[in-house]
C-alpha atoms as a PDB file:
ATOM      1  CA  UNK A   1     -32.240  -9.212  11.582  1.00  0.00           C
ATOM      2  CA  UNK A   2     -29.349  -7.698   9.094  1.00  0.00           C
ATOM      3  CA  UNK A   3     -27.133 -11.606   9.659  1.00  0.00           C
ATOM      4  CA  UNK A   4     -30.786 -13.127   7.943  1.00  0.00           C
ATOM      5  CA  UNK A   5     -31.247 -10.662   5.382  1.00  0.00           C
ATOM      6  CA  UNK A   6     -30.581 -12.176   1.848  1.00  0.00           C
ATOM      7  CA  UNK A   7     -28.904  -8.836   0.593  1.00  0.00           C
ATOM      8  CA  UNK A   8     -26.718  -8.362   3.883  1.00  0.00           C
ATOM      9  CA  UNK A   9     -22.828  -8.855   2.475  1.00  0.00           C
ATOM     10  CA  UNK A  10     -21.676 -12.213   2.017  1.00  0.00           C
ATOM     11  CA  UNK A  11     -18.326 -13.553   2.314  1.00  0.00           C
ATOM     12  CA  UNK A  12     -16.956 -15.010  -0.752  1.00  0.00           C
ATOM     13  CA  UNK A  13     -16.977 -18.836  -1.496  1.00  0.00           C
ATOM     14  CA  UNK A  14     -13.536 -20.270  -1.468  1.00  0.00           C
ATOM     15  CA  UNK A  15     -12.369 -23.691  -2.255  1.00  0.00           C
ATOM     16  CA  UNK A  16     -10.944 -25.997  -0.165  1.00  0.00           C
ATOM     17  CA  UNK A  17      -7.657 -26.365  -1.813  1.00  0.00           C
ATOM     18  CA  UNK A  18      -7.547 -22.508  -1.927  1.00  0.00           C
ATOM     19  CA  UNK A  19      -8.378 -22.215   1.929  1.00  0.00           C
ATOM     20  CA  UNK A  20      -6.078 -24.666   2.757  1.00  0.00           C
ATOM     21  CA  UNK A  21      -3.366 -22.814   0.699  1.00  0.00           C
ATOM     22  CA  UNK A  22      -4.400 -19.326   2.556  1.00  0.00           C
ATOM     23  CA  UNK A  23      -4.220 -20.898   5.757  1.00  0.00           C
ATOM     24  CA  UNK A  24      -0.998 -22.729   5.576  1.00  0.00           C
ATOM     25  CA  UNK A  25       1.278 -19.559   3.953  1.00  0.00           C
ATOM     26  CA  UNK A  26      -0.213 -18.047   7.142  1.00  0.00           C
ATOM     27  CA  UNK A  27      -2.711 -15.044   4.562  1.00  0.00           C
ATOM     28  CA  UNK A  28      -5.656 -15.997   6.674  1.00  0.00           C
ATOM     29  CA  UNK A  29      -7.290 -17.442   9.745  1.00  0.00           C
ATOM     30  CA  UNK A  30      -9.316 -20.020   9.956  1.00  0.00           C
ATOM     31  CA  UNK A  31     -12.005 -19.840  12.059  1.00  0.00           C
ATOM     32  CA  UNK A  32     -14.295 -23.396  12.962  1.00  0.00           C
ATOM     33  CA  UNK A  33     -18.054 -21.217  14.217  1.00  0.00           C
ATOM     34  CA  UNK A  34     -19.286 -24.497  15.361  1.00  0.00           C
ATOM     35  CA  UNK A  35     -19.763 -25.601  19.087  1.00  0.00           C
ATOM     36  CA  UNK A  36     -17.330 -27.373  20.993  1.00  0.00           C
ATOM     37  CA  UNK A  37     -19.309 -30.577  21.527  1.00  0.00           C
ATOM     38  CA  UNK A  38     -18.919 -30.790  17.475  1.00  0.00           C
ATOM     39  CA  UNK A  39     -15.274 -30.184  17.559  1.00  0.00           C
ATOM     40  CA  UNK A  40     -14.609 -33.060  20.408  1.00  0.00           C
ATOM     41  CA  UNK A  41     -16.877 -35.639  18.084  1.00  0.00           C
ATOM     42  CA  UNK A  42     -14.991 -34.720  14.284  1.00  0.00           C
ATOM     43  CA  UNK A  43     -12.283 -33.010  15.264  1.00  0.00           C
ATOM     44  CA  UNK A  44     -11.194 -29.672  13.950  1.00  0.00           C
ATOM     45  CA  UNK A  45      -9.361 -28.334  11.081  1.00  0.00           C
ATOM     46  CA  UNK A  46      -5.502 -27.982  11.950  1.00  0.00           C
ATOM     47  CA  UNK A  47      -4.423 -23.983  12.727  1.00  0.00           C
ATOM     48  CA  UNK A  48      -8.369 -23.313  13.147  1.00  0.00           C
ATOM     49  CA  UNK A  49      -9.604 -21.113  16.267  1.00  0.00           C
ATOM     50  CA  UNK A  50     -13.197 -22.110  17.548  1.00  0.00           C
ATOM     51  CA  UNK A  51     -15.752 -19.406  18.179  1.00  0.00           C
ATOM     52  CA  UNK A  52     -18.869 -20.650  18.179  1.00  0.00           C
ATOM     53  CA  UNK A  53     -21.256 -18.665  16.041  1.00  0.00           C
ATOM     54  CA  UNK A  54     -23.076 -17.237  18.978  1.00  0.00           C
ATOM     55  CA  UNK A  55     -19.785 -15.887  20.250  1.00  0.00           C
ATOM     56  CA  UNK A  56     -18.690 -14.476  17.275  1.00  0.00           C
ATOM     57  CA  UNK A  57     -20.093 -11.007  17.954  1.00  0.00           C
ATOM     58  CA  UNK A  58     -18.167 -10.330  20.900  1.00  0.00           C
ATOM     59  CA  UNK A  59     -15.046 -12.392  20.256  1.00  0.00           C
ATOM     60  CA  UNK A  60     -14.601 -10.486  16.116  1.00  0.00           C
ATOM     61  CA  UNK A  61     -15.458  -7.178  17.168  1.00  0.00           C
ATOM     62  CA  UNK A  62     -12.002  -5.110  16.976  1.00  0.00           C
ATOM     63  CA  UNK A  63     -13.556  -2.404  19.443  1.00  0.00           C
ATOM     64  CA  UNK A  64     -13.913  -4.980  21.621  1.00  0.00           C
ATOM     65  CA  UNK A  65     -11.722  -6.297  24.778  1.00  0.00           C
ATOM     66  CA  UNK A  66     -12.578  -9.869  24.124  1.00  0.00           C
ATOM     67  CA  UNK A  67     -11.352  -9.655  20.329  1.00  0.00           C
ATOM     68  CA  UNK A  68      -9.488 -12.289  19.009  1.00  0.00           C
ATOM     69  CA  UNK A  69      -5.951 -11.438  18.662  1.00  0.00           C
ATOM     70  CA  UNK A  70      -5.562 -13.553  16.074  1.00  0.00           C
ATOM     71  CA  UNK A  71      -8.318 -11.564  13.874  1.00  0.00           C
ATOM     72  CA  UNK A  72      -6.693  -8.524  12.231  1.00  0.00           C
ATOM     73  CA  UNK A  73      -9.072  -6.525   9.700  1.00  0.00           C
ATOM     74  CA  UNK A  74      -5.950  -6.798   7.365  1.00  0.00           C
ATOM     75  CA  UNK A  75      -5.503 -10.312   7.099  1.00  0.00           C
ATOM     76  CA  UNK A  76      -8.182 -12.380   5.243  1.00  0.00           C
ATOM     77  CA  UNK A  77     -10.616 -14.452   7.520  1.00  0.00           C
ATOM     78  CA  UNK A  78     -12.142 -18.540   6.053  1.00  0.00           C
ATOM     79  CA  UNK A  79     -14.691 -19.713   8.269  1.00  0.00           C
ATOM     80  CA  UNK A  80     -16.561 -22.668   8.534  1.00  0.00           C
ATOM     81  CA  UNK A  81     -18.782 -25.226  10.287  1.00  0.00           C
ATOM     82  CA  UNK A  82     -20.529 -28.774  10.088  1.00  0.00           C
ATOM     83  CA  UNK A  83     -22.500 -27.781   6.682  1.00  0.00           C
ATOM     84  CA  UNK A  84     -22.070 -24.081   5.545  1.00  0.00           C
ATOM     85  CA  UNK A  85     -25.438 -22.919   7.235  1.00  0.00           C
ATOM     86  CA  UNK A  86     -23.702 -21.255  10.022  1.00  0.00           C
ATOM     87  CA  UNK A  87     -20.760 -20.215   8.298  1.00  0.00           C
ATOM     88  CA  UNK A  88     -22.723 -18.172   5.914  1.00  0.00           C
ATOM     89  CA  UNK A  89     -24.100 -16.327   8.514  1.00  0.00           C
ATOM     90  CA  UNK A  90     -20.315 -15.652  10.392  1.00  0.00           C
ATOM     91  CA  UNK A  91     -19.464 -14.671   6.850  1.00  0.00           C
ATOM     92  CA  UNK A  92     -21.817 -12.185   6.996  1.00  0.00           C
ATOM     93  CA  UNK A  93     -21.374 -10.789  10.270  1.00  0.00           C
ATOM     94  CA  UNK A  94     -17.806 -10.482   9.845  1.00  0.00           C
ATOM     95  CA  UNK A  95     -18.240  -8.211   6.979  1.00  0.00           C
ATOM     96  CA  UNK A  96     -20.612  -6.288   9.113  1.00  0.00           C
ATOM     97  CA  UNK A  97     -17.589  -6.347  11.859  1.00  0.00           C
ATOM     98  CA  UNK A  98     -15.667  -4.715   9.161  1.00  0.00           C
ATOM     99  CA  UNK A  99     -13.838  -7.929   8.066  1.00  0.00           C
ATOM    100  CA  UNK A 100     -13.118  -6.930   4.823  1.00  0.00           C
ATOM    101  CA  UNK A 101     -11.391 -10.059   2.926  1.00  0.00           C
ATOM    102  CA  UNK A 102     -13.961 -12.856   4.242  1.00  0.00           C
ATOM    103  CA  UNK A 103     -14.280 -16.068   3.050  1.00  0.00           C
ATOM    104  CA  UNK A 104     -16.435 -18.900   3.217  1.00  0.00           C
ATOM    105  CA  UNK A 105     -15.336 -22.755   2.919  1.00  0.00           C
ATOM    106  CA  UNK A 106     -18.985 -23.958   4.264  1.00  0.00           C
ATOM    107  CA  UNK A 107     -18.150 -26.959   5.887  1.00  0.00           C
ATOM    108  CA  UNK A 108     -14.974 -29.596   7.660  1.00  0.00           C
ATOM    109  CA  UNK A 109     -15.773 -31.683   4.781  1.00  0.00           C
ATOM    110  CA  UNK A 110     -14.568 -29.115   2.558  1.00  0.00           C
ATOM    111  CA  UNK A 111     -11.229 -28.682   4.274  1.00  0.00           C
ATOM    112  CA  UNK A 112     -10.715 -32.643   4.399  1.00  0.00           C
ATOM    113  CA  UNK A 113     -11.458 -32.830   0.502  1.00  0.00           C
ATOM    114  CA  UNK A 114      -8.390 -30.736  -0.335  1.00  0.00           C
ATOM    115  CA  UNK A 115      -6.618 -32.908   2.085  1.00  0.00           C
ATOM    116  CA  UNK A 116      -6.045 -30.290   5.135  1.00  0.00           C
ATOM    117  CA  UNK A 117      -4.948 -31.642   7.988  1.00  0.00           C
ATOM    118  CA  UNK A 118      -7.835 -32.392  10.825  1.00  0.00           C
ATOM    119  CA  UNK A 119      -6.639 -32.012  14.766  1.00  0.00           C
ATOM    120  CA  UNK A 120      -8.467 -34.163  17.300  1.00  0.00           C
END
């Protein structure tokens, strides 16, 4: 599988004061890849839309009807989830999307840490 491969494209680490920056001048979107059972026990980063990883696919896919709207090639795209596992692997299969300016915070932790703002 190409999101497994070790060579695949991966998005670029970014820090949590950085994403947090990105996010809030509006230069990205913040995506949260973890399920929504997660989000209802720790809450969610503020201005972050949830896609769980195993809807990612479908709901980043430009060619496809079910796209995000908020997900524009153009604009740069900071995911994340519980520990950075699964964000990795969005990371990687956004760049395979054709997501070209992709980052990777790895976890909620992260975003808290640089003091972004968590919604319940």
């Amino acid at each position: 599988m190409t999101l497994l491969n070790p060579f695949a494209e991966k998005a670029k680490p970014v820090s949590g004061t950085r994403a947090v920056e990105l996010v809030e001048s509006g230069e990205a979107a913040l995506i949260d890849v973890r399920e929504l059972a997660e989000l209802r026990q720790s809450g969610h980063a503020r201005g972050a839309i949830n896609i769980p990883l195993g809807a990612l696919r479908e709901r980043a896919d430009p060619r496809n009807a079910s796209c995000e709207p908020s997900l524009v090639r153009a604009q740069a795209v900071i995911v994340y989830c519980a520990t950075g596992a699964r964000s990795a692997i969005a990371g990687k299969l956004l760049r395979k999307l054709g997501h070209n300016e992709v980052y990777d915070l790895g976890s909620l932790g992260n975003w808290q840490a640089a003091g972004g703002q968590i919604s319940t």
